[in-house]
Protein backbone atom coordinates (compact mmCIF):
# COMPACT_ATOMS: atom_id res chain seq x y z
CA UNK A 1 136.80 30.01 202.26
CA UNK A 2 137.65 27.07 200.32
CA UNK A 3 138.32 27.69 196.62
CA UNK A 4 139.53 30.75 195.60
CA UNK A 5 139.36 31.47 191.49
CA UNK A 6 142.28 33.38 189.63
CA UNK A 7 142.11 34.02 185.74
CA UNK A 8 145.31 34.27 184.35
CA UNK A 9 146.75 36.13 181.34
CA UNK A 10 150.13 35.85 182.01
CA UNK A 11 150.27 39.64 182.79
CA UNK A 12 152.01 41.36 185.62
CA UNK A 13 148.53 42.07 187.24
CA UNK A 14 147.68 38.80 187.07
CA UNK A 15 150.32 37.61 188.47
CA UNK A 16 149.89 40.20 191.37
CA UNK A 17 146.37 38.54 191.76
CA UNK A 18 147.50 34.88 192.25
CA UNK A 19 150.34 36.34 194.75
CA UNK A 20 147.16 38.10 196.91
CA UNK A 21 145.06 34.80 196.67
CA UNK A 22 148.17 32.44 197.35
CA UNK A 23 148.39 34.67 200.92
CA UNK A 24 144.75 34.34 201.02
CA UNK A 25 144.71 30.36 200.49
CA UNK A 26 147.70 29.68 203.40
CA UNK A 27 145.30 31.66 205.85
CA UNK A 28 142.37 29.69 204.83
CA UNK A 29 144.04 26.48 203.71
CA UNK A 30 141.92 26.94 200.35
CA UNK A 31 142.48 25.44 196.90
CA UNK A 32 143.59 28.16 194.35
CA UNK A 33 142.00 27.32 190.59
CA UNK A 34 143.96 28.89 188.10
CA UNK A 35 141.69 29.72 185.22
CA UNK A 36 143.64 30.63 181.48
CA UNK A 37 141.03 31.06 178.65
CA UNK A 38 143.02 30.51 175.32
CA UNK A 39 141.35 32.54 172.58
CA UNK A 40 141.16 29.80 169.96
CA UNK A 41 138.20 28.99 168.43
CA UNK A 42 136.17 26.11 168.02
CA UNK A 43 136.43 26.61 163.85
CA UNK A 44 139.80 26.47 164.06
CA UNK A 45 139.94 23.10 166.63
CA UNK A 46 137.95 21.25 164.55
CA UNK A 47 138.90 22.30 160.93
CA UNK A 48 139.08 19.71 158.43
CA UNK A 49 142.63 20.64 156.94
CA UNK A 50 145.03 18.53 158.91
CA UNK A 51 147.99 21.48 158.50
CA UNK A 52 145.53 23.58 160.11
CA UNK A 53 144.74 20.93 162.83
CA UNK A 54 148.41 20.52 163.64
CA UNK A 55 149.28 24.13 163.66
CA UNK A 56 146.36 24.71 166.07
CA UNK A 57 147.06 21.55 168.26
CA UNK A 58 150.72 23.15 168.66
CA UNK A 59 149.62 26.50 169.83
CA UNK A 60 147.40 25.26 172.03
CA UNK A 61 150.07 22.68 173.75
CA UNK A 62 152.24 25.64 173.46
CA UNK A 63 149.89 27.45 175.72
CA UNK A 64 149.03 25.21 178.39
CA UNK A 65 153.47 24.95 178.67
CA UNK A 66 153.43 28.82 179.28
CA UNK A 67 150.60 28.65 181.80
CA UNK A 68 152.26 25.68 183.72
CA UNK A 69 155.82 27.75 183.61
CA UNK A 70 153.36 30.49 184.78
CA UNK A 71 152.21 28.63 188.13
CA UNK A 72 155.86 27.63 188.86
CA UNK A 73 156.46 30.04 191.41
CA UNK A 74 158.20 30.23 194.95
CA UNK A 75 154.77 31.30 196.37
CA UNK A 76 152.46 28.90 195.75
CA UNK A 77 154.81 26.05 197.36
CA UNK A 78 152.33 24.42 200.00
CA UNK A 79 149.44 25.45 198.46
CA UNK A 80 147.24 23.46 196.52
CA UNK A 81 146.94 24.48 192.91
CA UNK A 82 144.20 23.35 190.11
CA UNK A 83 145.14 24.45 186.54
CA UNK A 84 142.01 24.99 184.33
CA UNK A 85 142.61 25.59 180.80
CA UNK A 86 139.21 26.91 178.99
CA UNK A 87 139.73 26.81 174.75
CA UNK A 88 137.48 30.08 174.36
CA UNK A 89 137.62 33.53 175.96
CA UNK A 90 134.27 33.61 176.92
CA UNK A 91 134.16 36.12 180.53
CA UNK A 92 130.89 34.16 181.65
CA UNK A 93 132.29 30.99 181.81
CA UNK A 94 134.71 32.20 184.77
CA UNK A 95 131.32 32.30 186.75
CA UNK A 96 130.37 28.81 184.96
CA UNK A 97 133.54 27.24 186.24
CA UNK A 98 132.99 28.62 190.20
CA UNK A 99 129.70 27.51 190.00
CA UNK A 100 130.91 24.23 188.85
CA UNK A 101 133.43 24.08 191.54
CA UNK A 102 131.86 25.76 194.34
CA UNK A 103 134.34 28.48 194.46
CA UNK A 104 133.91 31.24 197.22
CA UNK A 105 135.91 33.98 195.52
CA UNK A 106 137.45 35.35 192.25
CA UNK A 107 140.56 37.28 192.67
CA UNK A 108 142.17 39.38 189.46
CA UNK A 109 144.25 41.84 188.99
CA UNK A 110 143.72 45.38 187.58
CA UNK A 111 145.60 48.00 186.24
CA UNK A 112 143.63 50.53 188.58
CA UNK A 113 144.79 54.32 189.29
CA UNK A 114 147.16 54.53 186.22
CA UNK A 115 145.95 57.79 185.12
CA UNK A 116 144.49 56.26 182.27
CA UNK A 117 140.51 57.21 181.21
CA UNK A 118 138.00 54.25 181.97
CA UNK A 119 140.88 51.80 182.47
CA UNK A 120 138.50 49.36 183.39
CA UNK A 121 135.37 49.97 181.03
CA UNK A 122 135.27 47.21 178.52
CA UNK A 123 138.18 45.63 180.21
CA UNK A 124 138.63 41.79 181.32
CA UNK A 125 137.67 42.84 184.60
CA UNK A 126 134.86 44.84 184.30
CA UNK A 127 133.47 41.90 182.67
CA UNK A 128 134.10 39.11 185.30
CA UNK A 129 133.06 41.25 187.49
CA UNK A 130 129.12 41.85 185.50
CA UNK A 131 128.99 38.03 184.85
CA UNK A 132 130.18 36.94 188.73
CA UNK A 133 127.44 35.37 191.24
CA UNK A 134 130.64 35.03 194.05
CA UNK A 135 132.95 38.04 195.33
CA UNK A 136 135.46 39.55 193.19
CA UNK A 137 138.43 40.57 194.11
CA UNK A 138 140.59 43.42 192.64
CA UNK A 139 143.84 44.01 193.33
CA UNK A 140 146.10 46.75 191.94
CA UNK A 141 149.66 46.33 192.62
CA UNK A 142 151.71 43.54 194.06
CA UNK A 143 150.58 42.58 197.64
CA UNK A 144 152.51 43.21 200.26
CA UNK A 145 150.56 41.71 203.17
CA UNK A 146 147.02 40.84 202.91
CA UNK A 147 146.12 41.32 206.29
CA UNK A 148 142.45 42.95 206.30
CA UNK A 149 141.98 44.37 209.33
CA UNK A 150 139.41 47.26 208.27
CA UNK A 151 137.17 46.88 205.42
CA UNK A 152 134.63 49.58 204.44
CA UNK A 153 131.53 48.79 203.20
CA UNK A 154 129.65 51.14 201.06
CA UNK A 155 126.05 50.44 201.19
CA UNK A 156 122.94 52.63 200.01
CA UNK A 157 120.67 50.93 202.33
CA UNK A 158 118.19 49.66 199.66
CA UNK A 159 116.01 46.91 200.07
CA UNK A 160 118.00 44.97 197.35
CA UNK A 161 121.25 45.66 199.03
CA UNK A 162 120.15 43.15 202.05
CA UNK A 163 121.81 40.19 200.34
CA UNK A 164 125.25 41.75 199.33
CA UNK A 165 125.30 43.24 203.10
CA UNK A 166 124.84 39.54 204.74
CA UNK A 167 127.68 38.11 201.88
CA UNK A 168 129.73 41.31 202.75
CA UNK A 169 129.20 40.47 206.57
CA UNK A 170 130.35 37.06 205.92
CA UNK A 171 132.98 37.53 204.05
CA UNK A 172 134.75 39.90 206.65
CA UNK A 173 134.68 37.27 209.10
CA UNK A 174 136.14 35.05 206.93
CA UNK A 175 138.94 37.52 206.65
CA UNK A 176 139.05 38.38 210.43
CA UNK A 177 138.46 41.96 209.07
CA UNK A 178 136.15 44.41 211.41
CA UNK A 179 133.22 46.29 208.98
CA UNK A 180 132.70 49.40 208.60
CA UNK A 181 129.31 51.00 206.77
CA UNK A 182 129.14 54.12 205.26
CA UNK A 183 126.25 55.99 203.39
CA UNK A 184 127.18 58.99 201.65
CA UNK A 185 125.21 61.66 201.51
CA UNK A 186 124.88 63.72 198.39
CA UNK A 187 123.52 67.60 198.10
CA UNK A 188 121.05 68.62 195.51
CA UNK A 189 117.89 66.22 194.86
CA UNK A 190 119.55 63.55 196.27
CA UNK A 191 120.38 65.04 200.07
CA UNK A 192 118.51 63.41 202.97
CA UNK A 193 118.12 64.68 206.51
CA UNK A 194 119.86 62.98 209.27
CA UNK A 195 116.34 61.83 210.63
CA UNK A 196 115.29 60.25 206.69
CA UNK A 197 118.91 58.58 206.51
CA UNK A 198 117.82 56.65 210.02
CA UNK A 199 114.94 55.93 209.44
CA UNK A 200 116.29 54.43 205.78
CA UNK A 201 118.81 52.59 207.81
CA UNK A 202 116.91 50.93 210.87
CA UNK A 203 114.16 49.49 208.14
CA UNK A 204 117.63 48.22 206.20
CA UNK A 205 119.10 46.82 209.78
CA UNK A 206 115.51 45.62 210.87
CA UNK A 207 115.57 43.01 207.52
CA UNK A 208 118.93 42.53 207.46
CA UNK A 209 119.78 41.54 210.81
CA UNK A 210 116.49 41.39 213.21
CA UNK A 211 117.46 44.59 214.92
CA UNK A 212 119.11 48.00 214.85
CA UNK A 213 122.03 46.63 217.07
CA UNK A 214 124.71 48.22 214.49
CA UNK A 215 123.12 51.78 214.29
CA UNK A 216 125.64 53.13 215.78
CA UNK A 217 128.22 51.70 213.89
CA UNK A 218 126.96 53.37 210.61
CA UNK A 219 128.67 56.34 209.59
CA UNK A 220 127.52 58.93 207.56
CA UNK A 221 129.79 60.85 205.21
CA UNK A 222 128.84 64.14 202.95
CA UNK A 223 130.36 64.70 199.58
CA UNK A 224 129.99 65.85 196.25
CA UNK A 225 130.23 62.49 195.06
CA UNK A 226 129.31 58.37 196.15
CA UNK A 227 132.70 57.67 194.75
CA UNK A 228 134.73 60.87 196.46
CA UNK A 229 132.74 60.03 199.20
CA UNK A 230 133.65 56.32 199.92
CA UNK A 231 137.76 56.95 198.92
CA UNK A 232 138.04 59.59 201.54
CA UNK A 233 136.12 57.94 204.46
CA UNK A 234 138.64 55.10 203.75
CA UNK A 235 141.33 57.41 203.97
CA UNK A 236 140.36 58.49 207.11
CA UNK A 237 139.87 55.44 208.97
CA UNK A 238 143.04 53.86 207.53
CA UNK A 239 140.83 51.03 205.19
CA UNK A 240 142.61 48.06 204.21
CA UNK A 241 139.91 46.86 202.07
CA UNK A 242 136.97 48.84 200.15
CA UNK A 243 133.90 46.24 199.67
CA UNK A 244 130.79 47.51 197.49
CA UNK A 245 127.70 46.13 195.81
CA UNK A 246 127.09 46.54 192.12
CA UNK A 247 124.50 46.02 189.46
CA UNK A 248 126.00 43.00 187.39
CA UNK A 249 123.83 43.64 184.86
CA UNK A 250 125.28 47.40 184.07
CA UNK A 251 129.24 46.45 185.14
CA UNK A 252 131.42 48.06 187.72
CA UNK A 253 130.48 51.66 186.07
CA UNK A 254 126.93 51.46 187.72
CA UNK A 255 127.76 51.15 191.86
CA UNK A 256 124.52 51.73 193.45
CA UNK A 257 121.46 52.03 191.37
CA UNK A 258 123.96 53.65 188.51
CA UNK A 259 125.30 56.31 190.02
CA UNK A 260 128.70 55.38 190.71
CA UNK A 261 131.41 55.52 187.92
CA UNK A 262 133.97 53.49 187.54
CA UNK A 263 135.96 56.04 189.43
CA UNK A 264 136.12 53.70 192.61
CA UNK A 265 137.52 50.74 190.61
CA UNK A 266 140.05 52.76 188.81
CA UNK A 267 140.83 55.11 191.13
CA UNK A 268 141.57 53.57 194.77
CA UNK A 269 145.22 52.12 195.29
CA UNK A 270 143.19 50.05 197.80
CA UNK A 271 141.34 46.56 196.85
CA UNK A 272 138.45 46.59 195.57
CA UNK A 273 135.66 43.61 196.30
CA UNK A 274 132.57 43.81 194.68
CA UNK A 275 129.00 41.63 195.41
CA UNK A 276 126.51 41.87 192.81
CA UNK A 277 123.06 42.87 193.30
């Protein structure tokens, strides 16, 4: 792990994020790029009225002073820091800019179990998170340590979820975290015997890895939900770390072939990393 991506909005959660990925970059000795996206627009840059100009030009130095005050913190000393400053708040450039960088993870805050309905829906991070190629990385209250040692991995063992399995694979040893899969089972139309589930499972294993070494270290979980389902097996094993793949197309509302709600995301006091499909 070499460059790890934070957006910032000056918000507490934000703030939370480039805490987690400041612990994160000492551990890895990664770069952190510090991404604010000011929300003026390119009418308003270029406009022909020179008032207009200079009122513009001020806000926007005015901004980039508050993000710099923003990344002076007791943290970050000895790690290495890259300000970017994007004029427009357009969510798809965040993905432009790791491209652009080669950047092996986006880490953001969230407001996350807050009681509130679909915190997330429609939210900043919901749509990082639809436009991302790399990891992202949710966190939901300030980090204490960010010492993964157990990180569950909800997988439905599709055919498409081969790719997200090998990045989630790789990204737990980057972590030094041990993996743990889980399929849930569901009753109603949806319920598969134990013999369907592994067969399902060695095909997945057979593509994924060139054998059905890990088998045994597949656990399967029945509940009423995907969501209920993943939350309480990480309860149970003591997860530091929930890891799932998701449809970037549909958002974090549509875990696994759109069944799961945003429930995980807003839900689990836990971080939440997602790989999209």
């Amino acid at each position: 792990m070499k460059k790890i991506i934070v957006p910032v909005d000056f918000s507490e959660h934000s703030e939370y994020a480039l805490e987690a990925a400041s612990m994160l970059a000492k551990k890895n000795n990664a770069e952190i790029l510090a991404l604010h996206m000011l929300e003026i627009s390119n009418a308003v840059l270029t406009k022909a009225d020179n008032m207009k100009q200079m009122e513009s030009l001020f806000f926007l130095r005015l901004a980039e002073q508050k993000f710099e005050d923003f990344l002076n913190k007791e943290y970050l000393k000895g790690v290495a820091v890259t300000p970017i400053v994007k004029h427009f708040k357009v969510f798809s450039e965040v993905n432009e800019v790791a491209k652009e960088h080669h950047a092996d993870l986006i880490v953001m805050g969230s407001q996350g179990a807050s009681g509130l309905k679909e915190v997330l829906v429609g939210s900043n991070t919901e749509k990082v998170v639809r436009h991302s190629d790399i990891p992202v990385l949710i966190i939901k209250h300030n980090p204490i340590l960010m010492d993964f040692e157990n990180m569950v991995f909800a997988c439905d063992f599709s055919e498409e979820a081969i790719e997200q399995y090998v990045k989630a694979k790789e990204m737990a040893v980057k972590l030094g975290a041990k993996m743990h899969l889980v399929y849930v089972n569901l009753p109603g139309s949806k319920f598969k015997s134990s013999a369907e589930i592994e067969k399902q499972v060695a095909a997945f294993l057979r593509k994924a890895d060139g054998g059905i070494e890990k088998m045994n270290e597949v656990n399967y979980v029945n509940d009423y939900s995907i969501e209920k389902g993943i939350l309480n097996f990480s309860n149970v094993i003591g997860a530091d770390l929930i890891a799932v793949a998701t449809h970037g197309r549909k958002g974090i509302a549509h875990f696994f072939e759109g069944s799961i709600s945003e429930d995980i995301a807003n839900h689990s006091t836990l971080p939440v990393m997602t790989f999209k499909i």
